[in-house]
Protein backbone atom coordinates (compact mmCIF):
# COMPACT_ATOMS: atom_id res chain seq x y z
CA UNK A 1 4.03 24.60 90.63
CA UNK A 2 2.50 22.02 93.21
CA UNK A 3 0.62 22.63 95.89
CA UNK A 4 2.23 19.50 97.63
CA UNK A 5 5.47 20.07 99.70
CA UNK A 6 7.40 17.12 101.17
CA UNK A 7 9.50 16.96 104.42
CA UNK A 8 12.90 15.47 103.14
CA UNK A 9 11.99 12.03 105.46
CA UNK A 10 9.99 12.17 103.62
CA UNK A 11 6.77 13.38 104.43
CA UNK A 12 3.90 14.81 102.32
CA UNK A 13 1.93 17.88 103.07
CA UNK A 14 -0.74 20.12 101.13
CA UNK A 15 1.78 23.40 101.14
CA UNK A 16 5.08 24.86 102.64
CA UNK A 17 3.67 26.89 105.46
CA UNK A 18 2.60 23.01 107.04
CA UNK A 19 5.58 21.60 105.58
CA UNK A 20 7.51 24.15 107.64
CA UNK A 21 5.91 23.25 110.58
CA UNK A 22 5.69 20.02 110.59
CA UNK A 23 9.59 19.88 109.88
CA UNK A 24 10.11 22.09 112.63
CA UNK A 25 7.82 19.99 115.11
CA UNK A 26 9.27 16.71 113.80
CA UNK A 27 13.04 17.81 114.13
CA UNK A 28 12.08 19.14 117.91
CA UNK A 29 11.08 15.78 118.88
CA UNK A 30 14.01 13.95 117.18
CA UNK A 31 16.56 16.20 118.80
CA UNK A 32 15.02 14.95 122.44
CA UNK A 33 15.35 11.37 121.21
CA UNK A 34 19.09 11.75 119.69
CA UNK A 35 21.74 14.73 119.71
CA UNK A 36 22.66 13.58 116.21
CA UNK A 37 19.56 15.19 115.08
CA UNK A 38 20.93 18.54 113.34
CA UNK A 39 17.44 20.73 113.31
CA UNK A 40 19.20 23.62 111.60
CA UNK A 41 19.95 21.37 108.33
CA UNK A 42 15.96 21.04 107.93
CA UNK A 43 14.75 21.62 104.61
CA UNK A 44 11.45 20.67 102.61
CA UNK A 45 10.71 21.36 99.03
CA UNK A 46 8.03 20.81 96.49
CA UNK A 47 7.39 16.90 95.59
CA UNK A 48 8.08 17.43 91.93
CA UNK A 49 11.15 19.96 92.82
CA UNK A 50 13.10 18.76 95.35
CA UNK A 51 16.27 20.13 94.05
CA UNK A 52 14.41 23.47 95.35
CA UNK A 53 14.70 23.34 99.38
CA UNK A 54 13.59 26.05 101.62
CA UNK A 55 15.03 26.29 104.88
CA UNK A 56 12.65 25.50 108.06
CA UNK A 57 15.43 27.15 110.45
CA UNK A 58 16.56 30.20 110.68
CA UNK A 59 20.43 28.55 111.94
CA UNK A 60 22.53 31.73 112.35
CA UNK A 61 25.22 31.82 114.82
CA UNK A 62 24.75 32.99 117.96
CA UNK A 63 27.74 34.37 120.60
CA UNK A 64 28.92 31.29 122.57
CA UNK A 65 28.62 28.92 119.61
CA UNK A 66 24.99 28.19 119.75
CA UNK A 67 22.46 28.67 116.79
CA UNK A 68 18.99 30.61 116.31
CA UNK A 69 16.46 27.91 116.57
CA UNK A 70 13.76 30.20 115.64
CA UNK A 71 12.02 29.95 112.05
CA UNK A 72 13.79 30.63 109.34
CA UNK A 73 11.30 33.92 108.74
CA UNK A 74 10.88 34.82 112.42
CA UNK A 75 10.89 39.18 112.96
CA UNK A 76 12.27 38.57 116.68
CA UNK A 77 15.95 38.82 117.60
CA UNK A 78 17.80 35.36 117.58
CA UNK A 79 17.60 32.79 119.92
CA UNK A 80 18.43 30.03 121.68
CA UNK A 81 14.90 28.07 121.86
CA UNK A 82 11.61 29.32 120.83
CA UNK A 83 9.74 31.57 122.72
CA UNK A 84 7.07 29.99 124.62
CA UNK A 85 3.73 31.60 123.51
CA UNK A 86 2.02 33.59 125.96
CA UNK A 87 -1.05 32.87 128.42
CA UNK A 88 -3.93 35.51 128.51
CA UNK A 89 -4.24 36.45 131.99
CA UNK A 90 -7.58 35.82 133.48
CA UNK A 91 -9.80 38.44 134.23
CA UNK A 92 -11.03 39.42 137.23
């Protein structure tokens, strides 16, 4: 197997983890510039086996009609957007 993974753009990078992330950070910024952009379709694969695509989204429905737009591994319940990372408070 390779250790290069491409972004079906396409786009190379050194394994899936980055591939993964630089899908998801690349479809995030497309979506603001059209709403044609369908995130949730994201794949990447390896460069010498495309025909093998791993998803970058997780995409499952959500009540109302929207989809998770959380990684396609992520261990928290579903959402909307991602959850914005959080701030360590400063100490006294």
């Amino acid at each position: 197997m390779t250790d290069r993974w491409v972004i079906h753009l396409p786009i190379t990078v050194p394994d899936l983890l980055r591939a993964r992330i630089f899908a998801r950070t690349a479809a995030r910024v497309l979506v603001r510039l059209s709403a044609r952009v369908e995130p949730g379709g994201v794949t990447v694969s390896a460069e010498d086996q495309q025909g093998v695509r791993h998803w970058v989204f997780c995409d499952r429905p959500l009540p109302g009609g929207a989809r998770c737009a959380l990684p396609v591994d992520h261990l928290a319940p579903c959402a909307r957007r991602t959850p914005r990372p959080s701030r360590p408070r400063p100490r006294p």
